[in-house]
N, C-alpha and C. Protein backbone atom coordinates (compact mmCIF):
# COMPACT_ATOMS: atom_id res chain seq x y z
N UNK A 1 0.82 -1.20 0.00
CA UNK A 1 0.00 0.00 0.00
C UNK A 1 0.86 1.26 0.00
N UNK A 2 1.95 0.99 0.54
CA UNK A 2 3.28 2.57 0.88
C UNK A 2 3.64 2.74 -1.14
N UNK A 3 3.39 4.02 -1.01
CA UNK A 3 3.81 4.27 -2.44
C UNK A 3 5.26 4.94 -1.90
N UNK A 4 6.15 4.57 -2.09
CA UNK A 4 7.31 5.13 -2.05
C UNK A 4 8.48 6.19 -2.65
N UNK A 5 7.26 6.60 -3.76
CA UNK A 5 8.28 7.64 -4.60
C UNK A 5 7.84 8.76 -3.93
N UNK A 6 6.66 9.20 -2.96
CA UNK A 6 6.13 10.44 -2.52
C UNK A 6 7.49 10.79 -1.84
N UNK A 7 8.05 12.03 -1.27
CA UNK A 7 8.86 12.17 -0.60
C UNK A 7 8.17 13.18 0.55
N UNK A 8 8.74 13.52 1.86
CA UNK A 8 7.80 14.29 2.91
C UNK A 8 9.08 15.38 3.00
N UNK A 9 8.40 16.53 3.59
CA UNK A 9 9.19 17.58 3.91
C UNK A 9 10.42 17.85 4.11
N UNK A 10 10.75 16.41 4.94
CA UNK A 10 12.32 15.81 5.75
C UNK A 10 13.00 15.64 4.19
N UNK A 11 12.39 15.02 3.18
CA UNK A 11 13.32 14.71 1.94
C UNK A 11 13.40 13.40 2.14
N UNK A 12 13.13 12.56 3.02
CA UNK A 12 12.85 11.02 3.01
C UNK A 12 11.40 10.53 2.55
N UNK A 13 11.50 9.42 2.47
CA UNK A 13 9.50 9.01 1.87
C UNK A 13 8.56 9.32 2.61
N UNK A 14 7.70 9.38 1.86
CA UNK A 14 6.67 10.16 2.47
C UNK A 14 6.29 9.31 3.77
N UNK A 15 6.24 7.80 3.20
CA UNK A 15 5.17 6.81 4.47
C UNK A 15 6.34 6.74 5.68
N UNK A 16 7.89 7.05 5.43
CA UNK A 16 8.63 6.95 6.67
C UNK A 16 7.90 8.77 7.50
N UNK A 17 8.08 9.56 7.26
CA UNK A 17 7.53 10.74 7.45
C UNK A 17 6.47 10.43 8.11
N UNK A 18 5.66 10.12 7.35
CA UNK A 18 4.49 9.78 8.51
C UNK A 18 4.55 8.68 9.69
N UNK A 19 5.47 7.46 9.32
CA UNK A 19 5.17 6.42 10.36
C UNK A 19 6.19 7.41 11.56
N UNK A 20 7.52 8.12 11.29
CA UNK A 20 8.10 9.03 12.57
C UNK A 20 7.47 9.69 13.60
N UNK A 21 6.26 10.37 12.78
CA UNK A 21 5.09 11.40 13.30
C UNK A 21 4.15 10.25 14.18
N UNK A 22 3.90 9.40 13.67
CA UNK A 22 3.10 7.91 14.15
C UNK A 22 3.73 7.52 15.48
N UNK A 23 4.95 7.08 15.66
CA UNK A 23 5.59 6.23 16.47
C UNK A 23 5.44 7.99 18.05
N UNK A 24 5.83 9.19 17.34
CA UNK A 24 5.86 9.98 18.76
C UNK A 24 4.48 10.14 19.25
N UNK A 25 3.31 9.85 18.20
CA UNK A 25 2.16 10.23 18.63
C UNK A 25 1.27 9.02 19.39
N UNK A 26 1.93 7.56 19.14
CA UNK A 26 1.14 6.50 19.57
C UNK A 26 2.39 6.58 21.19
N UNK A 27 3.04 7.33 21.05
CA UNK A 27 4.21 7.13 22.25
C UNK A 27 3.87 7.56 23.44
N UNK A 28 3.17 9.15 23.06
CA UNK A 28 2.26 9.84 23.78
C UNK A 28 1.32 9.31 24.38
N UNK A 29 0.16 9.23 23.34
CA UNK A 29 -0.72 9.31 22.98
C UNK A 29 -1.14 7.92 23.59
N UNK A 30 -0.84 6.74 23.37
CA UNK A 30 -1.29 5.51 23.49
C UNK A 30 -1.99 5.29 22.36
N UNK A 31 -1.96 3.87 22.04
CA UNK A 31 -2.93 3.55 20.84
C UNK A 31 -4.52 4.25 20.82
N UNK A 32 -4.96 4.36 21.75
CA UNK A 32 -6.62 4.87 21.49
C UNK A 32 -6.42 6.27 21.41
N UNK A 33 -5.43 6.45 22.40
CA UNK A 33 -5.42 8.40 22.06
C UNK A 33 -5.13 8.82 21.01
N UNK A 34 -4.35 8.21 20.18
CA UNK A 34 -3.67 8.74 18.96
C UNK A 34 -4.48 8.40 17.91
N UNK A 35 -4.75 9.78 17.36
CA UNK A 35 -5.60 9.84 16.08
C UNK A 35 -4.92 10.21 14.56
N UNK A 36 -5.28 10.34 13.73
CA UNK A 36 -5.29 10.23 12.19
C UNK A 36 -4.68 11.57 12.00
N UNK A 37 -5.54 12.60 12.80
CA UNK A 37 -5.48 13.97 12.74
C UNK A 37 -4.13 14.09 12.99
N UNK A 38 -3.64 13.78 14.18
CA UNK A 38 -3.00 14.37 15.55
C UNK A 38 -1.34 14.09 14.70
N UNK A 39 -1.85 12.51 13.85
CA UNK A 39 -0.18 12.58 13.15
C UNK A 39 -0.34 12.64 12.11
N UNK A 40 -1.20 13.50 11.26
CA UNK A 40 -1.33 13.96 9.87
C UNK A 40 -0.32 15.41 10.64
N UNK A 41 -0.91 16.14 11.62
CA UNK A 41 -0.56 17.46 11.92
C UNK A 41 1.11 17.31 12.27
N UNK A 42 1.50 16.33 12.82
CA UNK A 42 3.03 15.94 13.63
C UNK A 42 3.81 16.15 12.22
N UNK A 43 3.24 15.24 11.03
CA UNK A 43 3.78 15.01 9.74
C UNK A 43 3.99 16.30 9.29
N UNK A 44 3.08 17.20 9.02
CA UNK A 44 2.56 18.32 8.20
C UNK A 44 2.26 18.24 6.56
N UNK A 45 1.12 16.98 7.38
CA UNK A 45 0.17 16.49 6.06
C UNK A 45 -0.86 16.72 6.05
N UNK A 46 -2.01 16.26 5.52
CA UNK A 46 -3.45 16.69 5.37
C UNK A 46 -3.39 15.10 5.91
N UNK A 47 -4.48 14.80 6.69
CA UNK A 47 -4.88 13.59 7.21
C UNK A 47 -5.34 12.14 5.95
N UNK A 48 -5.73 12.77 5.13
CA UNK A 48 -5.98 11.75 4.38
C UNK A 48 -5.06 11.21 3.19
N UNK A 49 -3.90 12.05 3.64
CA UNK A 49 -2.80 11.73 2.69
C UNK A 49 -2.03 10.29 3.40
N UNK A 50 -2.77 10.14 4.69
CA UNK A 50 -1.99 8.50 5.27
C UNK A 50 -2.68 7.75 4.26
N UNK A 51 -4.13 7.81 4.17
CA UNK A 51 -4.64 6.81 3.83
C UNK A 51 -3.93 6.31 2.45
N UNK A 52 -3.53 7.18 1.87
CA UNK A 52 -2.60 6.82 0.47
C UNK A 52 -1.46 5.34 0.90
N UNK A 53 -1.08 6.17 2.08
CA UNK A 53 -0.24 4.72 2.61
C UNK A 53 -0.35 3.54 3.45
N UNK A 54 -1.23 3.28 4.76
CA UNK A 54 -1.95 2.84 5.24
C UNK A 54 -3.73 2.94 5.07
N UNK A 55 -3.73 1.29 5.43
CA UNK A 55 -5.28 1.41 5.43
C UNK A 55 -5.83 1.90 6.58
N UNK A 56 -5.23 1.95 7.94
CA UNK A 56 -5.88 2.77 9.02
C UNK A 56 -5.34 2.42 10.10
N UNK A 57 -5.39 3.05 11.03
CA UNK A 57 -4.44 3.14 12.48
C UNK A 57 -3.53 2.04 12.71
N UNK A 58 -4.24 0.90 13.21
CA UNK A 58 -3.99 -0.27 13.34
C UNK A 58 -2.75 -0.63 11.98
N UNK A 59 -2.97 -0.79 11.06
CA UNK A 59 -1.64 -1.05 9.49
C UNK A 59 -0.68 0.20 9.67
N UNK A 60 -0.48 0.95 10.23
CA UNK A 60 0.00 2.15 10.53
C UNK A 60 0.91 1.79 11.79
N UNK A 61 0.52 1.28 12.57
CA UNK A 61 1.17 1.17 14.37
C UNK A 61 2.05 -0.18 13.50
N UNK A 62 1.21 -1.16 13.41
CA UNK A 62 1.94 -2.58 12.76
C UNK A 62 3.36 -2.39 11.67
N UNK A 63 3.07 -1.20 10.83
CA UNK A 63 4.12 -0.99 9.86
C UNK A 63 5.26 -0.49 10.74
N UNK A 64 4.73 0.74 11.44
CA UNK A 64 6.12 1.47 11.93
C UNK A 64 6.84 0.28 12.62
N UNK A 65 6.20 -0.40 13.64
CA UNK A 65 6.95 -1.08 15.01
C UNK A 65 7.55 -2.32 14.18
N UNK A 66 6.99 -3.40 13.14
CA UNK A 66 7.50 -3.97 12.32
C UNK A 66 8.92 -3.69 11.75
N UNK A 67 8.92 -2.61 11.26
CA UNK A 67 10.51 -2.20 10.59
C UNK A 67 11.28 -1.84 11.67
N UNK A 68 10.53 -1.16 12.26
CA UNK A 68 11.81 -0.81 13.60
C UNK A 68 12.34 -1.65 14.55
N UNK A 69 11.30 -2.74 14.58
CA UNK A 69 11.63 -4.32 15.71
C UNK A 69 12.24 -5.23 14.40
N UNK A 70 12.49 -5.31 13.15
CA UNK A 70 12.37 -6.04 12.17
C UNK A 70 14.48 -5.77 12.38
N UNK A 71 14.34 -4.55 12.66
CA UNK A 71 15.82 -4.16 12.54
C UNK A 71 17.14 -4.56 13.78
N UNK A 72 15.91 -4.92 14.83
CA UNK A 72 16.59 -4.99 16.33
C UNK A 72 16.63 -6.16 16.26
N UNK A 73 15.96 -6.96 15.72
CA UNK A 73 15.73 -8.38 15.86
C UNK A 73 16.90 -9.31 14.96
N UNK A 74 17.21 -8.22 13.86
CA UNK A 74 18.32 -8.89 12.83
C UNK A 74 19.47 -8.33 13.87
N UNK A 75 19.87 -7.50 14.18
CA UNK A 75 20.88 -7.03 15.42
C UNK A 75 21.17 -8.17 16.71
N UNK A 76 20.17 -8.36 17.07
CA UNK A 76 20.08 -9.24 18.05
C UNK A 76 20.43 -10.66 17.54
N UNK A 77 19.77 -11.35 16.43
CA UNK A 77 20.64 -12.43 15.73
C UNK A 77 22.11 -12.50 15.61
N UNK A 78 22.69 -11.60 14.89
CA UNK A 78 23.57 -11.21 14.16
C UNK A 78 24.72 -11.45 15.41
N UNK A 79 24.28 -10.86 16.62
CA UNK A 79 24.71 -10.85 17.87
C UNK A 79 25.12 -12.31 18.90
N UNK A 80 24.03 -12.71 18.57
CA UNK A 80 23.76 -14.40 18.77
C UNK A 80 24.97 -15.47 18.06
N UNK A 81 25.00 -15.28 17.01
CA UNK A 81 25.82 -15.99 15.79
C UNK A 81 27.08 -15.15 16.15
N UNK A 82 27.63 -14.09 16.35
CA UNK A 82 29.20 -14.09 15.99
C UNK A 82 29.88 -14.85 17.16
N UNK A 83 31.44 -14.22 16.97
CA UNK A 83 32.49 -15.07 17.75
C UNK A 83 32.46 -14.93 19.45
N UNK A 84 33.43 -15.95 20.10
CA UNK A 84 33.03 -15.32 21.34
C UNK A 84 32.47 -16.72 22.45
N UNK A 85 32.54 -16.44 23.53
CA UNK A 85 31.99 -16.93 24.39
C UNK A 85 30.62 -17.14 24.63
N UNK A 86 30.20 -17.73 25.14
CA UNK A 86 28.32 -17.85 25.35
C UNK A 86 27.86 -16.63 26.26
N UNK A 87 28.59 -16.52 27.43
CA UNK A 87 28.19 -14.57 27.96
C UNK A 87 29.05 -14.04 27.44
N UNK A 88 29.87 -13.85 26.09
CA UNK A 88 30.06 -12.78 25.60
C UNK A 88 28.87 -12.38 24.49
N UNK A 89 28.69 -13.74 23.99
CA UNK A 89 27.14 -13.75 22.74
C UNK A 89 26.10 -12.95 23.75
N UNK A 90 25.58 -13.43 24.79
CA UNK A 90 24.70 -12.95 25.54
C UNK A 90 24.58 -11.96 26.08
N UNK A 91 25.74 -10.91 26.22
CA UNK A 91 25.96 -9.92 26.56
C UNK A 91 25.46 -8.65 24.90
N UNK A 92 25.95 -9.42 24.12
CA UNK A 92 26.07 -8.97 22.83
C UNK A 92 24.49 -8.24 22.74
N UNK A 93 23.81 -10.05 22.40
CA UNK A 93 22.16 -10.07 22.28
C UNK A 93 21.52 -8.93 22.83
N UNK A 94 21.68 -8.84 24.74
CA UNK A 94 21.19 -7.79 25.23
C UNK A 94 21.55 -6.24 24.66
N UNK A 95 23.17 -6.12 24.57
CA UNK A 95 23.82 -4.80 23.89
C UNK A 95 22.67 -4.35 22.67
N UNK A 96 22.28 -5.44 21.76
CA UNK A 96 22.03 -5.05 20.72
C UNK A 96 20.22 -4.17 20.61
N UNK A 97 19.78 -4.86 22.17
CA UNK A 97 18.35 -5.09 22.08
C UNK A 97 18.28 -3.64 22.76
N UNK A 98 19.46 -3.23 24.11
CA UNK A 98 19.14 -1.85 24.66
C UNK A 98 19.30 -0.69 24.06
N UNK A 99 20.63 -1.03 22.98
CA UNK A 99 21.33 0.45 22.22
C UNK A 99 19.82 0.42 21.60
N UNK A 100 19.27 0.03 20.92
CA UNK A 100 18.13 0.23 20.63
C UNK A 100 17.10 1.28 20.88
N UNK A 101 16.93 0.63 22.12
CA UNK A 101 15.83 1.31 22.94
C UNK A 101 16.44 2.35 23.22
N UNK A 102 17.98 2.68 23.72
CA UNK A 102 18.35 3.81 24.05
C UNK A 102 18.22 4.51 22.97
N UNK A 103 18.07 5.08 21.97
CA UNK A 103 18.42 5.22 20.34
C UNK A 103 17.07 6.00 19.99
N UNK A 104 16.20 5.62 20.64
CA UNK A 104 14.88 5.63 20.34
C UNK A 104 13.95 5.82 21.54
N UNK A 105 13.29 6.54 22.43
CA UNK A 105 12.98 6.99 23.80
C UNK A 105 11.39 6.44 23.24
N UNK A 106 10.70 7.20 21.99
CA UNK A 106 9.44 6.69 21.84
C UNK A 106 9.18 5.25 21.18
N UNK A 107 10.09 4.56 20.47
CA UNK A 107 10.15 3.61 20.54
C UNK A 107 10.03 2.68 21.79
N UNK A 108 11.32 3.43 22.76
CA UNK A 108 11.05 1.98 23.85
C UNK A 108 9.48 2.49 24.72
N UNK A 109 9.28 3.56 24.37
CA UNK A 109 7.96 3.57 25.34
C UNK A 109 6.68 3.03 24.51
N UNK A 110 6.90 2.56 23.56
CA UNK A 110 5.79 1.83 22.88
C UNK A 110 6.24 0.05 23.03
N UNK A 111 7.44 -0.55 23.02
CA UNK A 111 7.41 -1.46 23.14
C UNK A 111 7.73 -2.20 24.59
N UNK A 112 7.94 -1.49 25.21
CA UNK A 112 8.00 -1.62 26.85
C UNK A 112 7.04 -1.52 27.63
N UNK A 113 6.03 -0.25 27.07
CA UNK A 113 4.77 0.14 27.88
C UNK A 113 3.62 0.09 27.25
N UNK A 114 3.71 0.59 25.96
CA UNK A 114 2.20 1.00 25.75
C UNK A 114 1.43 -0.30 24.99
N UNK A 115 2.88 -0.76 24.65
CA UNK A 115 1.86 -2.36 23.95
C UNK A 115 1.29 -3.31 24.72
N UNK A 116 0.99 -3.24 26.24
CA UNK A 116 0.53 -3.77 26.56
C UNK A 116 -0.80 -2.93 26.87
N UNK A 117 -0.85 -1.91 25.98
CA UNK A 117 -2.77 -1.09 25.83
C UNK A 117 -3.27 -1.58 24.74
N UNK A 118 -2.78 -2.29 24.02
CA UNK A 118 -2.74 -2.32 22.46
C UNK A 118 -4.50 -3.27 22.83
N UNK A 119 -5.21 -3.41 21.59
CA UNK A 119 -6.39 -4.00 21.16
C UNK A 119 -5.00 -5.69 21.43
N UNK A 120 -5.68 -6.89 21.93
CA UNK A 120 -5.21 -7.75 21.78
C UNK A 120 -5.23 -8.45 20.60
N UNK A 121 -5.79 -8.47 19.53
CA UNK A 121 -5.65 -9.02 18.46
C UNK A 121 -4.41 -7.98 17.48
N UNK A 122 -4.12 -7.22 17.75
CA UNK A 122 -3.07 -6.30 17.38
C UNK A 122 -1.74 -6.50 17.79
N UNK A 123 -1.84 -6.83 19.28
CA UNK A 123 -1.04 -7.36 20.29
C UNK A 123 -0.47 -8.25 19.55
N UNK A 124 -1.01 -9.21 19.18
CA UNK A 124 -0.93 -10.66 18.74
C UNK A 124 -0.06 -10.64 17.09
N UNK A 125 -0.33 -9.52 16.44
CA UNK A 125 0.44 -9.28 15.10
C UNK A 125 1.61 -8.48 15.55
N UNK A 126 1.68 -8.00 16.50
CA UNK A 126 3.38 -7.10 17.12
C UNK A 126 4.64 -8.18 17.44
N UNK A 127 5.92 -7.57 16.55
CA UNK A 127 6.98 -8.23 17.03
C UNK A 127 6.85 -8.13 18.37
N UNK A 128 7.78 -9.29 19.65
CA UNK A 128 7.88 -9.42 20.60
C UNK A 128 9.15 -9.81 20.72
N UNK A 129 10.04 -8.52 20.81
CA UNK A 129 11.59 -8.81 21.26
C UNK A 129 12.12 -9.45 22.51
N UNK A 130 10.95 -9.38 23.55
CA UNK A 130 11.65 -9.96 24.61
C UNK A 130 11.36 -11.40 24.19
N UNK A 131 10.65 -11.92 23.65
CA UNK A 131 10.39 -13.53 23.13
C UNK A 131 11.93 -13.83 22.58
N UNK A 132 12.14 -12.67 21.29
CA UNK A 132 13.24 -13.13 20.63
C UNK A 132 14.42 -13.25 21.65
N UNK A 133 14.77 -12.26 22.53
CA UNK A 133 15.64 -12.39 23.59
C UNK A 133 16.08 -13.62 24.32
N UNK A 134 14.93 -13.99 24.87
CA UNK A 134 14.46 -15.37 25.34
C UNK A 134 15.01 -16.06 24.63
N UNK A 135 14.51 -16.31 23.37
CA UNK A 135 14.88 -17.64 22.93
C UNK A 135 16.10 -17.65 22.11
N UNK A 136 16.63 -16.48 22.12
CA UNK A 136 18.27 -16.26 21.53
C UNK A 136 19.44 -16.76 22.76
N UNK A 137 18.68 -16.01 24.11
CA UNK A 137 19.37 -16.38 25.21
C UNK A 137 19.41 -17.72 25.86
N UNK A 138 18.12 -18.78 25.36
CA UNK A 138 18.03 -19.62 25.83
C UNK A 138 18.53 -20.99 24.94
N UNK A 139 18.98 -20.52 23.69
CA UNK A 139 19.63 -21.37 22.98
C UNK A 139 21.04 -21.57 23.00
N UNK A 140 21.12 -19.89 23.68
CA UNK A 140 22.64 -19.71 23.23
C UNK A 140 23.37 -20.60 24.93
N UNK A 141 22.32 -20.16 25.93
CA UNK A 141 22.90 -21.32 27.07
C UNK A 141 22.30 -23.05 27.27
N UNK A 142 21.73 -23.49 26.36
CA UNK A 142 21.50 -24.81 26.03
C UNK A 142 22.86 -25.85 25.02
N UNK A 143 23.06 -24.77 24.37
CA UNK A 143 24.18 -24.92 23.61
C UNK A 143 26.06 -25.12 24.40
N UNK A 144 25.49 -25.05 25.35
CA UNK A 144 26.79 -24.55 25.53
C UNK A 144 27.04 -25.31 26.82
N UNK A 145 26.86 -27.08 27.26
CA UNK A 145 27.12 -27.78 28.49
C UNK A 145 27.37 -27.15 30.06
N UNK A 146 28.30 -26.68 29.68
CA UNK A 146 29.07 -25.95 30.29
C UNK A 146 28.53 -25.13 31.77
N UNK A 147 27.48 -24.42 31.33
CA UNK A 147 26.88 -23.70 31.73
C UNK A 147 25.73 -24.07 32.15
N UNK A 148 25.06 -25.17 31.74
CA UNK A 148 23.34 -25.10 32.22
C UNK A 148 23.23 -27.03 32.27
N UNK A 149 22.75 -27.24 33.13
CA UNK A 149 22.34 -28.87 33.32
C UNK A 149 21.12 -29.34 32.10
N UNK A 150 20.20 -28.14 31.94
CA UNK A 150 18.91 -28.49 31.39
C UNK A 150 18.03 -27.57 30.88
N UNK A 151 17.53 -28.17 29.89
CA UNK A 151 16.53 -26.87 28.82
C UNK A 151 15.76 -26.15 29.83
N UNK A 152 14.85 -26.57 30.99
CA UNK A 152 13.97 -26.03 31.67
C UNK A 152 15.21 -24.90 32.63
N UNK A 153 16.21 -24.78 32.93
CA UNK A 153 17.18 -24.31 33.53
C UNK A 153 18.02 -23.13 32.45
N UNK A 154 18.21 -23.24 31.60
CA UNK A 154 18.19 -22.51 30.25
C UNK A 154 17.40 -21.25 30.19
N UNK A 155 15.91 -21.90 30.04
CA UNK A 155 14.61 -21.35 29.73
C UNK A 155 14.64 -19.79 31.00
N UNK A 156 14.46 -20.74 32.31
CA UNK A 156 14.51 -19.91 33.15
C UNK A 156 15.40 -18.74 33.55
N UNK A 157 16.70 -19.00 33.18
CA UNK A 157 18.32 -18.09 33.20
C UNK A 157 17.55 -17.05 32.45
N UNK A 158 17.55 -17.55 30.82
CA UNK A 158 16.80 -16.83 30.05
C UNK A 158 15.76 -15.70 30.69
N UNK A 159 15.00 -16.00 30.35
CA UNK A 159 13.83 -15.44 31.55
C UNK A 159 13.98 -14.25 32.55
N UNK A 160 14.93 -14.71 33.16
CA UNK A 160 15.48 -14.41 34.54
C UNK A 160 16.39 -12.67 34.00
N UNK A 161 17.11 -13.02 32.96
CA UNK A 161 18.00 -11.79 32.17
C UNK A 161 17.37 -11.04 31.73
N UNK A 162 16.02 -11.64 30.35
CA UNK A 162 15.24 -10.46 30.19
C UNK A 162 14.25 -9.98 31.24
N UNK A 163 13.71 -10.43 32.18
CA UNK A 163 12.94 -9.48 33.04
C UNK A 163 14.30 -8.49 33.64
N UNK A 164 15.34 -8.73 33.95
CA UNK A 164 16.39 -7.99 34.38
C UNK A 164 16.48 -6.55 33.75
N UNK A 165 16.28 -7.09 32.15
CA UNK A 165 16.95 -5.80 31.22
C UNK A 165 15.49 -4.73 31.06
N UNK A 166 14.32 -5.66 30.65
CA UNK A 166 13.08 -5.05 30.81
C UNK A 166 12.88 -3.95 32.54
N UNK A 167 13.03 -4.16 33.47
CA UNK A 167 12.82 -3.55 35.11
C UNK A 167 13.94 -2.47 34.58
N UNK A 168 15.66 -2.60 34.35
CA UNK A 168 16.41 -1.47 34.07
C UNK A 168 15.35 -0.60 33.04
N UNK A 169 15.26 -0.73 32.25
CA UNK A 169 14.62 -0.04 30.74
C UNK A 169 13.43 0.63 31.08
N UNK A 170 12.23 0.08 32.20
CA UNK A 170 11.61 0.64 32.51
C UNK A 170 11.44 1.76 33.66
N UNK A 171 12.66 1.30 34.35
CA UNK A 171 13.22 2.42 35.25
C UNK A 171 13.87 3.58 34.56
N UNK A 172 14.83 3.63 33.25
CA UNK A 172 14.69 4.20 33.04
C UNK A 172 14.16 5.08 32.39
N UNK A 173 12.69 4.86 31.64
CA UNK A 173 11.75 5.62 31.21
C UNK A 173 10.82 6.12 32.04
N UNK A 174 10.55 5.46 33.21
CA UNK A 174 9.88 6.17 34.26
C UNK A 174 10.52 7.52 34.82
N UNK A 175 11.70 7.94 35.33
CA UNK A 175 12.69 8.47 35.38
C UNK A 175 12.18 10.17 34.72
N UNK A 176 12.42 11.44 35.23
CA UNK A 176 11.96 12.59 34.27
C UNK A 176 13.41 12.62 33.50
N UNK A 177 13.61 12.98 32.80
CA UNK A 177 14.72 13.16 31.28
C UNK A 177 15.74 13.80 32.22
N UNK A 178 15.60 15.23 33.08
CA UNK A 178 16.63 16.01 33.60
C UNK A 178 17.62 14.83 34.23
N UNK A 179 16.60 14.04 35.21
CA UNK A 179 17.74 12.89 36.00
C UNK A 179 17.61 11.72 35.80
N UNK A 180 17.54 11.12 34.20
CA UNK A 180 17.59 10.17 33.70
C UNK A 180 19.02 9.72 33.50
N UNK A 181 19.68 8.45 34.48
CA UNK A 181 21.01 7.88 34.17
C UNK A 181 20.91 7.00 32.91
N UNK A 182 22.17 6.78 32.90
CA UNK A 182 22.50 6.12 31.43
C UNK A 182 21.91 4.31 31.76
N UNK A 183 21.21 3.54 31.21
CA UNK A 183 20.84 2.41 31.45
C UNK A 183 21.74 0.98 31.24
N UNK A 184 22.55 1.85 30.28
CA UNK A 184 23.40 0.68 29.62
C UNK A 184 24.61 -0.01 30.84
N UNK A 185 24.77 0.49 32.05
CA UNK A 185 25.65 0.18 33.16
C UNK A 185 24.88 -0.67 33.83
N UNK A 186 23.40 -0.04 33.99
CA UNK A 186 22.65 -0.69 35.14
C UNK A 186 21.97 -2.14 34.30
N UNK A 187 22.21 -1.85 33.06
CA UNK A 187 22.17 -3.67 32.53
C UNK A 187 23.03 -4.53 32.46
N UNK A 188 24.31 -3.89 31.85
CA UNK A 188 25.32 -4.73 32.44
C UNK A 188 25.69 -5.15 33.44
N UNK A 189 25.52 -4.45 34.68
CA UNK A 189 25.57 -5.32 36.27
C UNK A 189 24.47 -6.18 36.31
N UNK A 190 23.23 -6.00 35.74
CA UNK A 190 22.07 -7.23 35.84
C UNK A 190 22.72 -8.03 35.57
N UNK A 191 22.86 -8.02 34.35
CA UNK A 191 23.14 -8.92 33.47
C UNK A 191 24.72 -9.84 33.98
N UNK A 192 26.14 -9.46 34.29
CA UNK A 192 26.38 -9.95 34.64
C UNK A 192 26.57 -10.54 36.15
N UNK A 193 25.63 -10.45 37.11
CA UNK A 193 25.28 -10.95 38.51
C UNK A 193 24.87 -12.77 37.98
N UNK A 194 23.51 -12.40 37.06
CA UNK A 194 23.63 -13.43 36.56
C UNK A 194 24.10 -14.53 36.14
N UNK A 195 24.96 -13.97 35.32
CA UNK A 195 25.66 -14.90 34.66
C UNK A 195 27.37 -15.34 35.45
N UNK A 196 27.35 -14.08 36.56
CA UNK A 196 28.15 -14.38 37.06
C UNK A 196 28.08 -16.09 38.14
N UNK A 197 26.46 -15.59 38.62
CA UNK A 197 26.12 -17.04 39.39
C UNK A 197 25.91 -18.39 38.49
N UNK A 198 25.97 -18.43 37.13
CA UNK A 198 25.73 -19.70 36.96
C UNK A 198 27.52 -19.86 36.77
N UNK A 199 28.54 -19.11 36.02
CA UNK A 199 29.34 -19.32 35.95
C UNK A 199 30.52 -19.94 37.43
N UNK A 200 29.57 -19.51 38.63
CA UNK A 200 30.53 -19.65 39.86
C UNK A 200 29.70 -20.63 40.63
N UNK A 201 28.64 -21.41 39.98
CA UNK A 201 28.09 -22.56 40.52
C UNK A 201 29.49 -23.67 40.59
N UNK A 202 28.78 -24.79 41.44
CA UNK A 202 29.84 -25.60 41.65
C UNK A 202 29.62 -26.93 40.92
């Protein structure tokens, strides 16, 4: 449906233009608050110039968060697969999943917070990075003897890291901006406490 030769004000395509205006206004806004209007006006479009590119709110929220989780998610692979130790991979995975979020403030407040306002059948079509996390993290310590007795022990480590990185991430978006610390420290100590205890099991 994105016609891609339109270009928007910025000099990039038109439908990125609008999904930018999209992502700060559903960030705000929450999915029900955010209207057609509100990011036709963010854009500095006429409202019915989305419809050229989306069929309506919902194909609109799905497109933006799609490409933008579509991109974290190949990061986070990419992260998984190179060289390295199993908590150096795992360290990686997480690196790849926070620079992210750090990168992007209305991003992580849509995929940290507000998607859990989302219509649940919407819910249900949204990437879910902490899944991918999970199961990047839980392969990458199944794989690896060394470290874990058992898949259900895996699963849980797993588990155990991303609620870690998710509580940092949401602390720091709760946080007002003036005395917002940097997050990327306070995940790496999660993160390696963790991994420090399975590594110093006996």
């Amino acid at each position: 449906m994105k016609n891609n030769a339109d270009d928007g004000s910025d000099g990039q395509p038109l439908y990125l233009t609008i999904e930018n205006a999209a992502l700060i206004e559903f960030a705000q806004q929450g999915y029900d608050g955010a209207g057609m209007r509100g990011i036709a006006r963010r854009a500095g479009i006429a409202a019915g110039t989305i419809y050229l590119h989306f069929r309506d709110k919902a194909d609109l929220l799905y497109s933006l968060l799609d490409r933008r989780a579509g991109a974290i998610r190949e990061a986070m692979h990419s992260a998984a697969e190179g060289d390295g130790a199993t908590d150096e991979k795992i360290r990686a995975v997480i690196g790849a999943w926070v620079a992210a979020l750090r990168e992007s403030e209305p991003l992580a407040e849509l995929l940290l917070r507000r998607q859990l306002c989302f219509p649940a059948a919407l819910r249900r079509r949204l990437p879910d990075l902490q899944r991918v996390a999970r199961e990047l993290i839980g392969s990458l310590l199944r794989a690896d003897p060394a470290m874990l007795a058992s898949r259900g022990e895996a699963d849980l480590v797993a588990q155990t890291i991303v609620g870690a990185v998710e509580r940092v991430m949401l602390d720091w978006l709760e946080r007002a901006a003036a005395s917002r610390s940097e997050p990327t420290k306070r995940v790496g100590q999660a993160v390696e406490l963790i991994l420090r205890g399975l590594n110093g099991r006996s």
